[in-house]
PDB file of N, CA and C in Angstrom:
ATOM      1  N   UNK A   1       0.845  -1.183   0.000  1.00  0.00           N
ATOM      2  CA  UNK A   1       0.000   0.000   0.000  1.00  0.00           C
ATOM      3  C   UNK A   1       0.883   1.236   0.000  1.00  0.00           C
ATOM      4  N   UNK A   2       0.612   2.267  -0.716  1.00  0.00           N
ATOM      5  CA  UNK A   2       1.324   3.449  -0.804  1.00  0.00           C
ATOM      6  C   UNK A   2       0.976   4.112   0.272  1.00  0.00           C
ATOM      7  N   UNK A   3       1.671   4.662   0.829  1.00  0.00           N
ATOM      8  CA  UNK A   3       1.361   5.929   1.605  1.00  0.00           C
ATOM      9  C   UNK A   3       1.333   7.091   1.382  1.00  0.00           C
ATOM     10  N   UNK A   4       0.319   7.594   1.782  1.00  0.00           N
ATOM     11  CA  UNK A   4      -0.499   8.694   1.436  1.00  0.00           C
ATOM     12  C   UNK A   4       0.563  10.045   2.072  1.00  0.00           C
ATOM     13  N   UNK A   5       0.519  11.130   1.221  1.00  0.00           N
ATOM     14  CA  UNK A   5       0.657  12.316   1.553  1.00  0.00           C
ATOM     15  C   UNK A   5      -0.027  12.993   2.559  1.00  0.00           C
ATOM     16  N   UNK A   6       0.951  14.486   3.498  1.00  0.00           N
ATOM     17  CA  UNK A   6       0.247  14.775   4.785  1.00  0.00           C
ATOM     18  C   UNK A   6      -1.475  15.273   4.036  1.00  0.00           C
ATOM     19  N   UNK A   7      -1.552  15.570   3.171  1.00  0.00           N
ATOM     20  CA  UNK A   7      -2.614  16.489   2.630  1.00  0.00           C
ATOM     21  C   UNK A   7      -3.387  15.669   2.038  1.00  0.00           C
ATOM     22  N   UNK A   8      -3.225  14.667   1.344  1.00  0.00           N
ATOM     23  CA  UNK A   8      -4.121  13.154   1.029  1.00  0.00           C
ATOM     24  C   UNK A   8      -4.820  12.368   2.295  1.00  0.00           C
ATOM     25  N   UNK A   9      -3.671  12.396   3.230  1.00  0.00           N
ATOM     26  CA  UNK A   9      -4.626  11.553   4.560  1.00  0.00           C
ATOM     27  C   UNK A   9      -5.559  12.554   5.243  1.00  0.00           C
ATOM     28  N   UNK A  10      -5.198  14.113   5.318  1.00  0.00           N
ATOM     29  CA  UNK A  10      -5.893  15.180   5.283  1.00  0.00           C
ATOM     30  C   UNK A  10      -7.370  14.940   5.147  1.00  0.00           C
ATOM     31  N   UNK A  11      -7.357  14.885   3.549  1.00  0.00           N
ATOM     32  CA  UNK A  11      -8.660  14.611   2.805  1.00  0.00           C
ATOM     33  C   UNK A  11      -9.393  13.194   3.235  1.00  0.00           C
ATOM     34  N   UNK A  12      -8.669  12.229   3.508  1.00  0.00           N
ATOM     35  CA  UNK A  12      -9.312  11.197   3.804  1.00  0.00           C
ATOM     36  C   UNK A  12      -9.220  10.962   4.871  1.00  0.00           C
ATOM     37  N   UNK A  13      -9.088  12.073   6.000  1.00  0.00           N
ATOM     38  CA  UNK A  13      -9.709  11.748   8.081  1.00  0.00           C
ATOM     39  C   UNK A  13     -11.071  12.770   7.398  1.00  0.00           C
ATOM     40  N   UNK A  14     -11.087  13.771   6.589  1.00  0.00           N
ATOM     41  CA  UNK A  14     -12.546  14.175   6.497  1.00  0.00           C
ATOM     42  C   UNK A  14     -13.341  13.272   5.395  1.00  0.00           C
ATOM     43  N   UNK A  15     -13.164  12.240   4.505  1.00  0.00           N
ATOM     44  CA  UNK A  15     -13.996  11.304   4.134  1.00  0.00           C
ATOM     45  C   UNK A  15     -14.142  10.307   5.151  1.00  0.00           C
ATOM     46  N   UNK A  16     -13.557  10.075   6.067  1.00  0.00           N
ATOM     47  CA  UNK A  16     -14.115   8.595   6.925  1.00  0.00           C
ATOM     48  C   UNK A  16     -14.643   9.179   7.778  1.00  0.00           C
ATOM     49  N   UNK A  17     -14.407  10.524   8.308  1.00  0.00           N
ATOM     50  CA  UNK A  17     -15.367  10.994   9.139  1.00  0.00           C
ATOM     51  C   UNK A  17     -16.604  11.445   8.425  1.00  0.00           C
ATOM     52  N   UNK A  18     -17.152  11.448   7.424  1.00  0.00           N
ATOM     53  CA  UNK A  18     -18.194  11.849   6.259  1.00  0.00           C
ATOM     54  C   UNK A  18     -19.039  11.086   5.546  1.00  0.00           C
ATOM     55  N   UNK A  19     -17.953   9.825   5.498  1.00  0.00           N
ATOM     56  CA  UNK A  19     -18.276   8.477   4.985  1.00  0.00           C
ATOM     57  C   UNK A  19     -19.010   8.754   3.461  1.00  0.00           C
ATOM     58  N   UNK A  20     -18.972  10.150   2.774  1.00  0.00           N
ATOM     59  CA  UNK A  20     -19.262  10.149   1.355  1.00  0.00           C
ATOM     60  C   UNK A  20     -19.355  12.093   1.597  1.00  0.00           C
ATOM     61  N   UNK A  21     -18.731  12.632   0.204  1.00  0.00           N
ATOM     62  CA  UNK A  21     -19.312  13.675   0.211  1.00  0.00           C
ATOM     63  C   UNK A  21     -18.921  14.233  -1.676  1.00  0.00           C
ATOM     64  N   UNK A  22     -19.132  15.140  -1.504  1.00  0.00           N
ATOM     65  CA  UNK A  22     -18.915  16.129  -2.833  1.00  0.00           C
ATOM     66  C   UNK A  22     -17.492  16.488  -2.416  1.00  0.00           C
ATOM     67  N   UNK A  23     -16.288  17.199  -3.437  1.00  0.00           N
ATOM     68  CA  UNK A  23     -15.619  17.883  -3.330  1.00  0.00           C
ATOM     69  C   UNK A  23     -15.934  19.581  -2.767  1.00  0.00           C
ATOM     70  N   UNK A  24     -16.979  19.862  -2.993  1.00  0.00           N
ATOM     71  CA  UNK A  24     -17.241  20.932  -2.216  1.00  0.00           C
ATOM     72  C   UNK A  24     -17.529  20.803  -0.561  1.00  0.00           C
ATOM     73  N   UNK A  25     -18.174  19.548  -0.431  1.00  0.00           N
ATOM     74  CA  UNK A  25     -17.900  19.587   0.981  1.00  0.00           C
ATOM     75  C   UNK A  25     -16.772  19.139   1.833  1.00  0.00           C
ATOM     76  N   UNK A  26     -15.746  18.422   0.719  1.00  0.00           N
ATOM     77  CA  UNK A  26     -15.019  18.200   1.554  1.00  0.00           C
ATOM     78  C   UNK A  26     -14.034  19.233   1.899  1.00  0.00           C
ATOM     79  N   UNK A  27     -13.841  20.297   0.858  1.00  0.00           N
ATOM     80  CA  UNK A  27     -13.300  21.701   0.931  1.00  0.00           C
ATOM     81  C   UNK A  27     -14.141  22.642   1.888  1.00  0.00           C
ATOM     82  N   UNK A  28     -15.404  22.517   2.481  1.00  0.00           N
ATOM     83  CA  UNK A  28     -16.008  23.195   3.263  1.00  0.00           C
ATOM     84  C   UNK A  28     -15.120  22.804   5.474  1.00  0.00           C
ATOM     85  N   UNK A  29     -14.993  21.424   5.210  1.00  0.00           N
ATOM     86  CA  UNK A  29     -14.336  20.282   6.349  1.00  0.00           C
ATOM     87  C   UNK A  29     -13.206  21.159   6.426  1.00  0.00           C
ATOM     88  N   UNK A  30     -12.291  21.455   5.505  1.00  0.00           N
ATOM     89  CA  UNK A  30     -10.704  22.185   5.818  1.00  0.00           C
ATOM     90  C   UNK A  30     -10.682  22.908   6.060  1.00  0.00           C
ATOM     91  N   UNK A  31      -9.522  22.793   7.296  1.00  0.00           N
ATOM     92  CA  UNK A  31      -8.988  23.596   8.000  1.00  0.00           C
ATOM     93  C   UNK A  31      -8.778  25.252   7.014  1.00  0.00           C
ATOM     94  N   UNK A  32      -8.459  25.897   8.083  1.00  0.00           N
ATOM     95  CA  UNK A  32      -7.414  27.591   6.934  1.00  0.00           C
ATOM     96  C   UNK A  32      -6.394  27.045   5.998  1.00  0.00           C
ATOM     97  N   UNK A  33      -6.183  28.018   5.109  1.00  0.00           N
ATOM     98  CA  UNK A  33      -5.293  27.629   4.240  1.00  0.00           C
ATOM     99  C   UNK A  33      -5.714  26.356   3.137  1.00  0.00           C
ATOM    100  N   UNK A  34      -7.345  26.650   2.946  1.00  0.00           N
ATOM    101  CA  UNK A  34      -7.733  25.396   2.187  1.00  0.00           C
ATOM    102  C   UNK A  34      -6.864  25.498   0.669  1.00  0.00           C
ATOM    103  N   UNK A  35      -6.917  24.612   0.122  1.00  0.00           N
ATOM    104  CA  UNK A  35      -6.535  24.805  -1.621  1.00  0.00           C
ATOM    105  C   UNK A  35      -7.908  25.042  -1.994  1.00  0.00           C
ATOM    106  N   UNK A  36      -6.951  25.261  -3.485  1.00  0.00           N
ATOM    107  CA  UNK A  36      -8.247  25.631  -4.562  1.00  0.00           C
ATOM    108  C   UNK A  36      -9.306  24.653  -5.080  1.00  0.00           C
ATOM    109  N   UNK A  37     -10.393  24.696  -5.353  1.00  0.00           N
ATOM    110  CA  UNK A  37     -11.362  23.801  -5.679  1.00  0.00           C
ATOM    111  C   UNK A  37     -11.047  22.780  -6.738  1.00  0.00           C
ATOM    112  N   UNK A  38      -9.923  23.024  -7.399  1.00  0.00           N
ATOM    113  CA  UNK A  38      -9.564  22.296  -8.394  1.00  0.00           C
ATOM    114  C   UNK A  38      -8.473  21.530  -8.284  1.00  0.00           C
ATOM    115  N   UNK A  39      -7.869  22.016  -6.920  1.00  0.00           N
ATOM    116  CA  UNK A  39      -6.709  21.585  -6.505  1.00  0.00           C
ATOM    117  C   UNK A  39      -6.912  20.061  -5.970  1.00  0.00           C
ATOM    118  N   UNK A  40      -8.005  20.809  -5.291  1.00  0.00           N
ATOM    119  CA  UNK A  40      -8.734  19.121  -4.036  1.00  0.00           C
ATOM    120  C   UNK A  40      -9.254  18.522  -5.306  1.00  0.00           C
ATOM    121  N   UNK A  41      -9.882  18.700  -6.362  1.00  0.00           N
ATOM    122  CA  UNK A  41     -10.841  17.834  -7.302  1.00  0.00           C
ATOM    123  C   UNK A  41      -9.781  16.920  -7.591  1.00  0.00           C
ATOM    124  N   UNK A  42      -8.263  17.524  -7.580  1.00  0.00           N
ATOM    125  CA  UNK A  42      -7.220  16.655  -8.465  1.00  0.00           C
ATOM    126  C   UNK A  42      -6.593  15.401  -7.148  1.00  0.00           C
ATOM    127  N   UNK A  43      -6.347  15.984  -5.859  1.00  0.00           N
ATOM    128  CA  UNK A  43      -6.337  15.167  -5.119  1.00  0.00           C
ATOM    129  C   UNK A  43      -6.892  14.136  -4.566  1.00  0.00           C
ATOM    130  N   UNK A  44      -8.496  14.475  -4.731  1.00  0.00           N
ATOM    131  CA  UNK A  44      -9.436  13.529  -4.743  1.00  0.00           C
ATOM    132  C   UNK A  44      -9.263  12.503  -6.034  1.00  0.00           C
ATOM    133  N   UNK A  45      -9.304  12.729  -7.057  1.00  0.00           N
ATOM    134  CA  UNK A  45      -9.237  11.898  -7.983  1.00  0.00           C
ATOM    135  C   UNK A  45      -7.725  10.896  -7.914  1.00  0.00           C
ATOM    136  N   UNK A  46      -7.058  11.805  -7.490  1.00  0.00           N
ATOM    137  CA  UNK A  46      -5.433  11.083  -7.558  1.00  0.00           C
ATOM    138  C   UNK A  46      -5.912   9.950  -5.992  1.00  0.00           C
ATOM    139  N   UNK A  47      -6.099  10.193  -5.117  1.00  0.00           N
ATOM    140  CA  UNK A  47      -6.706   8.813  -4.296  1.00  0.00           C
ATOM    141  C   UNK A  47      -7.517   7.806  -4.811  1.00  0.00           C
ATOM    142  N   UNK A  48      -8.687   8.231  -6.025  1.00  0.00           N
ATOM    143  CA  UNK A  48      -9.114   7.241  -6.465  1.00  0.00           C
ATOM    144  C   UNK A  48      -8.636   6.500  -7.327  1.00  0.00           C
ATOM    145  N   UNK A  49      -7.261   7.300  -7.597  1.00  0.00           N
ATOM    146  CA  UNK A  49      -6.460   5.975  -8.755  1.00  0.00           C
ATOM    147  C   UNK A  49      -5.417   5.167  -8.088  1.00  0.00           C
ATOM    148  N   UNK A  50      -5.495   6.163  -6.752  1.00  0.00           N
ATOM    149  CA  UNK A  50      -4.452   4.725  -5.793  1.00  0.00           C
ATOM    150  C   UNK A  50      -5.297   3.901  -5.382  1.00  0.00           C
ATOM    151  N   UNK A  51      -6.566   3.974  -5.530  1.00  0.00           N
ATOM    152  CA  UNK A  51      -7.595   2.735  -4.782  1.00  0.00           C
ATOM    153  C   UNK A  51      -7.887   3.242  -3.221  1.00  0.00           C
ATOM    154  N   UNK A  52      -7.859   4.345  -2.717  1.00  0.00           N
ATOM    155  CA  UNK A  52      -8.830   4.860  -1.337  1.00  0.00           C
ATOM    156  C   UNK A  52      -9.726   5.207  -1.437  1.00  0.00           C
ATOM    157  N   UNK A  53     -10.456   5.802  -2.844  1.00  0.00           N
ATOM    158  CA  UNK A  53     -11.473   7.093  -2.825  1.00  0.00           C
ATOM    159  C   UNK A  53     -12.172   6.168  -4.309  1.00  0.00           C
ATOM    160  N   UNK A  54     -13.756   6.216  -3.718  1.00  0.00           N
ATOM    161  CA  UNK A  54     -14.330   5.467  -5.108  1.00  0.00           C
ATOM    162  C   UNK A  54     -15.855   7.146  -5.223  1.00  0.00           C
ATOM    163  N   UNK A  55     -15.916   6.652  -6.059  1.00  0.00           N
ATOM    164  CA  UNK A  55     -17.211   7.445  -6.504  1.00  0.00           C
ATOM    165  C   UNK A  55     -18.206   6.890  -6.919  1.00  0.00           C
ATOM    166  N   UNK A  56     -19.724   8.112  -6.825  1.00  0.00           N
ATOM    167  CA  UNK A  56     -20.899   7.702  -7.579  1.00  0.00           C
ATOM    168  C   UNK A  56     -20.866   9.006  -8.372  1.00  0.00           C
ATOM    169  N   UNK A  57     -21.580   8.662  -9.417  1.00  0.00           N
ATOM    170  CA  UNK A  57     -21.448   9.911 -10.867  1.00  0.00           C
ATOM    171  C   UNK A  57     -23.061  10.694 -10.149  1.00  0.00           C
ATOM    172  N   UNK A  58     -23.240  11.910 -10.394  1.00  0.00           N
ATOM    173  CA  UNK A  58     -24.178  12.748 -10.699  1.00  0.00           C
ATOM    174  C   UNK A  58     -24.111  13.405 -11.477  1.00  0.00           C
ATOM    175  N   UNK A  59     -24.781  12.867 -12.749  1.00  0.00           N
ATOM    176  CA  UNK A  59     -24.597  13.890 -14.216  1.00  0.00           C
ATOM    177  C   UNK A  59     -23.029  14.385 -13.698  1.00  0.00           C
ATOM    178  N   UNK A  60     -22.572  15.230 -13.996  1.00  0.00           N
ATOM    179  CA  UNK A  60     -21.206  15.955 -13.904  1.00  0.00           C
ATOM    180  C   UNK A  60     -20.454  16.020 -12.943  1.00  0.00           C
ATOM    181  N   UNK A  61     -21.193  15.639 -11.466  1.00  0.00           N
ATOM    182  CA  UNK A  61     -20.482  15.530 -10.660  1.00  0.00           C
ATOM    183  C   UNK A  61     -20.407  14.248 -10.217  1.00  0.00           C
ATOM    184  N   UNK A  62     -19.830  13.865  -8.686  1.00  0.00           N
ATOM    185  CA  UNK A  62     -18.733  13.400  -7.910  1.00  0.00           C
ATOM    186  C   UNK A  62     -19.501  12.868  -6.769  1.00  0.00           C
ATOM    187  N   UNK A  63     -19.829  11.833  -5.874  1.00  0.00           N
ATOM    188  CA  UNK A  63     -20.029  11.722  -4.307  1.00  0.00           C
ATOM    189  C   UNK A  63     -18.954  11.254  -4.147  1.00  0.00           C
ATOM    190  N   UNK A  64     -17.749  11.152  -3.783  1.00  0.00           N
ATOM    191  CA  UNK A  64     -16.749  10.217  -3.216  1.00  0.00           C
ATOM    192  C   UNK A  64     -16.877   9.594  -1.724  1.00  0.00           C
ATOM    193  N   UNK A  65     -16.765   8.385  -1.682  1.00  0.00           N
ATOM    194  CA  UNK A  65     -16.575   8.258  -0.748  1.00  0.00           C
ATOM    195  C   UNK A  65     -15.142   7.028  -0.260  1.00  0.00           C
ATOM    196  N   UNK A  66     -14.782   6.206   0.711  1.00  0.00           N
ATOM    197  CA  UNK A  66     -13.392   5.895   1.178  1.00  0.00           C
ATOM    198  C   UNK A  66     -13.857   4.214   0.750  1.00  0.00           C
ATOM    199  N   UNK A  67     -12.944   3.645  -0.117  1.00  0.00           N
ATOM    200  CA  UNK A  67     -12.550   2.392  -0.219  1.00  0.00           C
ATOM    201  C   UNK A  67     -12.096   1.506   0.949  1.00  0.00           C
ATOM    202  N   UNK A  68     -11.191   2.228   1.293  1.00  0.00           N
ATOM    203  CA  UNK A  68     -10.198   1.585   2.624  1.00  0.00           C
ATOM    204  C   UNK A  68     -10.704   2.139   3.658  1.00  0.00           C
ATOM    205  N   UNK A  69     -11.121   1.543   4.586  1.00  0.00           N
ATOM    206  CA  UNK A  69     -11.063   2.124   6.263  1.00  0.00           C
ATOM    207  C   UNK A  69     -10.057   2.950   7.062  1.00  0.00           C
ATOM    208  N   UNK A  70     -10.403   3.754   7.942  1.00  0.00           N
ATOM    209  CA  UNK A  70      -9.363   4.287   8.570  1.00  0.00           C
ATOM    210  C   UNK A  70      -8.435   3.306   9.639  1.00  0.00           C
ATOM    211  N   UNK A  71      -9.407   2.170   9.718  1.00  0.00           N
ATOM    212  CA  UNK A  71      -8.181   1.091  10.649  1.00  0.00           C
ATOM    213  C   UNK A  71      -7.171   0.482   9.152  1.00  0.00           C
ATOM    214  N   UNK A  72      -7.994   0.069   8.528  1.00  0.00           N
ATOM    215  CA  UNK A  72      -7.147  -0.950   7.463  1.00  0.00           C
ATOM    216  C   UNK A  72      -6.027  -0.262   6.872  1.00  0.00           C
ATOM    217  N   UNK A  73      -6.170   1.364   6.961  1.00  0.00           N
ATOM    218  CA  UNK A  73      -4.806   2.105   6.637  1.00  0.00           C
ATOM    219  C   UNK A  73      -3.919   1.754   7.525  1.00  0.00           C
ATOM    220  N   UNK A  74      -4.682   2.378   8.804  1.00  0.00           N
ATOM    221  CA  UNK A  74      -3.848   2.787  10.246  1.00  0.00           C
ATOM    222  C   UNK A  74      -2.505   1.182  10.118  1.00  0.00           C
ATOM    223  N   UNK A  75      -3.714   0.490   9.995  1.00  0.00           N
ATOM    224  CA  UNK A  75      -2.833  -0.837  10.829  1.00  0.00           C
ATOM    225  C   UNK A  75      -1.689  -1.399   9.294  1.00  0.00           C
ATOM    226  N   UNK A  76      -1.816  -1.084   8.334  1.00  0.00           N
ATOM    227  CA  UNK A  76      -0.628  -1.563   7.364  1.00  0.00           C
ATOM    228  C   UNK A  76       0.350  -0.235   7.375  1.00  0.00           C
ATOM    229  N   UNK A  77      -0.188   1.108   7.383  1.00  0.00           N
ATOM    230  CA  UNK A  77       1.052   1.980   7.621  1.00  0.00           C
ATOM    231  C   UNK A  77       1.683   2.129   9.152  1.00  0.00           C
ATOM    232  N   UNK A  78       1.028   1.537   9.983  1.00  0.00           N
ATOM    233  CA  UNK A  78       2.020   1.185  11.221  1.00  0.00           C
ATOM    234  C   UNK A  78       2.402   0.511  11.090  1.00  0.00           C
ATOM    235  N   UNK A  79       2.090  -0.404  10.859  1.00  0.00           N
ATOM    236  CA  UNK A  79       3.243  -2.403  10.219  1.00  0.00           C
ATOM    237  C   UNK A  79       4.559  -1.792   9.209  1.00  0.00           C
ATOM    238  N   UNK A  80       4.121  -0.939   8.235  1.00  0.00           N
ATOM    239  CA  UNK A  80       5.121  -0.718   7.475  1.00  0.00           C
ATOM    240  C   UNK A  80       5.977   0.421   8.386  1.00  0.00           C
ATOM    241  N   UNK A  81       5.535   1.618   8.869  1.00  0.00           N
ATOM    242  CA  UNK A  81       6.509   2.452   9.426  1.00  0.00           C
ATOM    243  C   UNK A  81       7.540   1.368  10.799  1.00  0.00           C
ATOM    244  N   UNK A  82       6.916   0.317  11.354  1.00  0.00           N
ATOM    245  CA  UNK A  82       7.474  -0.231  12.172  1.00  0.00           C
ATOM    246  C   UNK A  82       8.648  -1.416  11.830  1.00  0.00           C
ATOM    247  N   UNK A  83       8.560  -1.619  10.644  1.00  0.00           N
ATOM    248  CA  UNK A  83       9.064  -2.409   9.827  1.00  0.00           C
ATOM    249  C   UNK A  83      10.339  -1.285   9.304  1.00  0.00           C
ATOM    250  N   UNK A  84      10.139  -0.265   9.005  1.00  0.00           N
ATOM    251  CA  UNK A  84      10.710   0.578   8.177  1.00  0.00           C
ATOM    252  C   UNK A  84      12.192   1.185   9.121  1.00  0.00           C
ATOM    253  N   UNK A  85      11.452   1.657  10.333  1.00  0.00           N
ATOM    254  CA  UNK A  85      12.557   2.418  10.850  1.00  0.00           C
ATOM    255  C   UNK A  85      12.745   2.023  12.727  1.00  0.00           C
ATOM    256  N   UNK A  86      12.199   0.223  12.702  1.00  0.00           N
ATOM    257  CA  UNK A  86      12.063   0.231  14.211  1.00  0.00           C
ATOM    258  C   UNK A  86      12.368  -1.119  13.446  1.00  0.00           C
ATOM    259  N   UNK A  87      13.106  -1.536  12.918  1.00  0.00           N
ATOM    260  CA  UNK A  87      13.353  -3.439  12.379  1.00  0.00           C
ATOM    261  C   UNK A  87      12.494  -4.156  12.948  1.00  0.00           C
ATOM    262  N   UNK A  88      11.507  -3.841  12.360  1.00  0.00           N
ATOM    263  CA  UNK A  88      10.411  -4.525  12.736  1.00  0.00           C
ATOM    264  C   UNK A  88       9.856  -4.979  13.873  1.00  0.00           C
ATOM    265  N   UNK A  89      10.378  -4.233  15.331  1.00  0.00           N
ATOM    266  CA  UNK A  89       9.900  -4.537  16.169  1.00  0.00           C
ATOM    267  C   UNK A  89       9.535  -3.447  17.516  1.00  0.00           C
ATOM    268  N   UNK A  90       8.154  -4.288  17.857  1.00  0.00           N
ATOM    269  CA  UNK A  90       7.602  -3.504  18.402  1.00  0.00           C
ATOM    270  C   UNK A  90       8.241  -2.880  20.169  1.00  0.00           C
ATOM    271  N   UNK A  91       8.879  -3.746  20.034  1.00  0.00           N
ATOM    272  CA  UNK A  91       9.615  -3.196  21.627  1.00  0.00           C
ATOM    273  C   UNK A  91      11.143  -2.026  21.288  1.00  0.00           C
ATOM    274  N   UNK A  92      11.239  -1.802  20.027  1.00  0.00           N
ATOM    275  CA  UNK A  92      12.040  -0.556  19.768  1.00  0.00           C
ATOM    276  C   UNK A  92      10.764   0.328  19.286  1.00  0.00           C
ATOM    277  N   UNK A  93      10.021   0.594  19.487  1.00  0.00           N
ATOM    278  CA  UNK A  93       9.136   1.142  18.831  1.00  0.00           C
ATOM    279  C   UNK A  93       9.035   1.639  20.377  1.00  0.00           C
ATOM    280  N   UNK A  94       8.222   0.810  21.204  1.00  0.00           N
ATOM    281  CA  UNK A  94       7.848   1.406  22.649  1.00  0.00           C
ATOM    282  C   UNK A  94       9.363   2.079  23.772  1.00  0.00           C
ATOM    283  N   UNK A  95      10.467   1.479  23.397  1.00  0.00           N
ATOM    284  CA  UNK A  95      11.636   2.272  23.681  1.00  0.00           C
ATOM    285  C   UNK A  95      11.786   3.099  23.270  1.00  0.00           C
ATOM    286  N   UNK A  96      11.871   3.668  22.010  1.00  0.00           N
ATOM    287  CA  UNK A  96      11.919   4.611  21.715  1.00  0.00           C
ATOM    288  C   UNK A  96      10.981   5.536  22.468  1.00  0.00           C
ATOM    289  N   UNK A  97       9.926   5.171  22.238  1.00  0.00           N
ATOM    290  CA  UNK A  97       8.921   6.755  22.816  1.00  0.00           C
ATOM    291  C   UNK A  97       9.144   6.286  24.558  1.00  0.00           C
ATOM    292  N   UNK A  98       9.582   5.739  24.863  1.00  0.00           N
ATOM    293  CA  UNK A  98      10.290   5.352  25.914  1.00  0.00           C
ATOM    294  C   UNK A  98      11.112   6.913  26.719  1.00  0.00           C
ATOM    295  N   UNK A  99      12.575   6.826  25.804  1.00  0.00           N
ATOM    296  CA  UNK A  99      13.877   7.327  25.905  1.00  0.00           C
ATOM    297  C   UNK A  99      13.123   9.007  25.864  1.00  0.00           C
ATOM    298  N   UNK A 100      12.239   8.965  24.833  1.00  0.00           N
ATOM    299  CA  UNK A 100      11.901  10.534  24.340  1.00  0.00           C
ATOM    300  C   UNK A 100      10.472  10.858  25.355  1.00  0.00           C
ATOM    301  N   UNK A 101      10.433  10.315  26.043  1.00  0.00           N
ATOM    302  CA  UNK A 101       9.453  10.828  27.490  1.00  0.00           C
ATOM    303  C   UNK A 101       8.107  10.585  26.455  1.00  0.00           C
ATOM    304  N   UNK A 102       7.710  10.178  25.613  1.00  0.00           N
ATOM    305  CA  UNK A 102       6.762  10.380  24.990  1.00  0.00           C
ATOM    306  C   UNK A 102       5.033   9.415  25.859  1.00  0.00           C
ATOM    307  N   UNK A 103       6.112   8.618  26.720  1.00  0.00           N
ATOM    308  CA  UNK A 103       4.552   7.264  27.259  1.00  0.00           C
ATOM    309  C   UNK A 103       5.272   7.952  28.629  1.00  0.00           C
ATOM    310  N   UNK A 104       4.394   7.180  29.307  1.00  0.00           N
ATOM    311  CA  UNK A 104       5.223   7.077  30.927  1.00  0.00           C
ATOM    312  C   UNK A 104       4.819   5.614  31.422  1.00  0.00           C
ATOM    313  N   UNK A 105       5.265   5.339  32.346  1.00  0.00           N
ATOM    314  CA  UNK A 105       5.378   4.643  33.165  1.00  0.00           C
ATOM    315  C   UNK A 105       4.054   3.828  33.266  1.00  0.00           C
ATOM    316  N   UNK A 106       3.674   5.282  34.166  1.00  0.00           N
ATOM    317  CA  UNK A 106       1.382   4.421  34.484  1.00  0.00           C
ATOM    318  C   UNK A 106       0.862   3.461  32.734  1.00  0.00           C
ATOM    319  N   UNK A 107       1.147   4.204  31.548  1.00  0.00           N
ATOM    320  CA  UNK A 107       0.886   3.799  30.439  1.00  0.00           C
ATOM    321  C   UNK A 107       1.077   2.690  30.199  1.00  0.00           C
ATOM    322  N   UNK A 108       2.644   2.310  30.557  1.00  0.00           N
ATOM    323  CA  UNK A 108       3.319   1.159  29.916  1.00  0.00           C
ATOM    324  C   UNK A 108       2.773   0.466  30.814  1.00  0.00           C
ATOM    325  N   UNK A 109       2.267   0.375  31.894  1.00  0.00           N
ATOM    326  CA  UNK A 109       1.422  -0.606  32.787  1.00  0.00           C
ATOM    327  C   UNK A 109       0.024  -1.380  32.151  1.00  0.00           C
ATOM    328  N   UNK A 110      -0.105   0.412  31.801  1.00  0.00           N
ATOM    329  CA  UNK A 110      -2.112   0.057  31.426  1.00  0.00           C
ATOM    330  C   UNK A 110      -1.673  -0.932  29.836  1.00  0.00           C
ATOM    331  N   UNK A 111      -0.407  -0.800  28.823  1.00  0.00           N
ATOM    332  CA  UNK A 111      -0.357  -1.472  27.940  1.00  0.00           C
ATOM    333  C   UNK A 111      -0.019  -2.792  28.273  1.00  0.00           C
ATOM    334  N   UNK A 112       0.959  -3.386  29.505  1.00  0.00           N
ATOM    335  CA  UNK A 112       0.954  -4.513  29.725  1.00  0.00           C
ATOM    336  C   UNK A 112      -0.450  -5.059  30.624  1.00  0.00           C
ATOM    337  N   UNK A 113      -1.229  -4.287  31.024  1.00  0.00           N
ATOM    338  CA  UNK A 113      -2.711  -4.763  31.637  1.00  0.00           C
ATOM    339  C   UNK A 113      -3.378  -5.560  30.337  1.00  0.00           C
ATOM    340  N   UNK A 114      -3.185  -4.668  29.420  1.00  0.00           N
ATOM    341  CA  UNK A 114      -4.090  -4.914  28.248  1.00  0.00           C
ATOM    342  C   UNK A 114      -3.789  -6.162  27.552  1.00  0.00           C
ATOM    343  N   UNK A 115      -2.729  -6.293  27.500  1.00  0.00           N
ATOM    344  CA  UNK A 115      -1.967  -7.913  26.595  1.00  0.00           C
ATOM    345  C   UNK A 115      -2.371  -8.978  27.907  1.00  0.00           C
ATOM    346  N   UNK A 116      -1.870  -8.778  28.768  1.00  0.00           N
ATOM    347  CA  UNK A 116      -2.303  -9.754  29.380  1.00  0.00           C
ATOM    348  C   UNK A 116      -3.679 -10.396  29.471  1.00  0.00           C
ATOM    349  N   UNK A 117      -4.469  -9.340  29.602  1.00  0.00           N
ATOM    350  CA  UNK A 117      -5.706  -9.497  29.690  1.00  0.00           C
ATOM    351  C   UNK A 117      -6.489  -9.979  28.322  1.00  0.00           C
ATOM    352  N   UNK A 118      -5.704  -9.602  26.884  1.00  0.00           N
ATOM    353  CA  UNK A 118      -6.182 -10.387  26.085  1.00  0.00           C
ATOM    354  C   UNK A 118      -5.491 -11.857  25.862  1.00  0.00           C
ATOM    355  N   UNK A 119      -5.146 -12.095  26.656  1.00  0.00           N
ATOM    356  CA  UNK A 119      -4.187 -13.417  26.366  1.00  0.00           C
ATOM    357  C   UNK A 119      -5.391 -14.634  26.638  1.00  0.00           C
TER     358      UNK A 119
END
């Protein structure tokens, strides 16, 4: 799976939160600093040729809505970023945000509560 650009996944946290819209609404969803209406039409379309973004036709226009789920992304671009720059494993992954204060302590508890408890 390709990974998406900051401004592509952009567009598609406001299609899964939308679950279908027009390009005008999804340009209505953005933040300041929106692009141009033609800008998003091209981004939208460029997701539907990577296979995230499908459509229904209305005479001339567009409903798009999301192929892929926001887990079914989440969970292959974390597999791949974890794969990518943590050799594939998940306990350099939790060291890391470890070393960089990013979890604490109580956390790494409530995450070993949780494994255990699904075991």
């Amino acid at each position: 799976m390709l990974k998406l650009t900051n401004k592509e996944e952009e567009i598609m946290m406001i299609l899964w939160r939308l679950e279908q819209a027009f390009v005008k609404e999804i340009l209505a969803e953005m933040p300041e600093d929106k692009p141009h209406y033609n800008t998003l039409s091209t981004i939208v379309r460029n997701l539907e040729e990577k296979g995230f973004v499908g459509h229904k036709a209305f005479g001339n226009t567009h409903r798009y809505h999301p192929v892929i789920s926001k887990t079914e992304y989440r969970q292959k671009y974390v597999n791949a970023t974890i794969a990518d720059y943590y050799d594939d494993s998940y306990k350099s992954l939790v060291s890391f945000f470890a070393k960089e204060e990013k979890i604490s302590v109580e956390e790494l508890k409530e995450i070993i509560n949780l494994i255990e408890k699904s075991k």
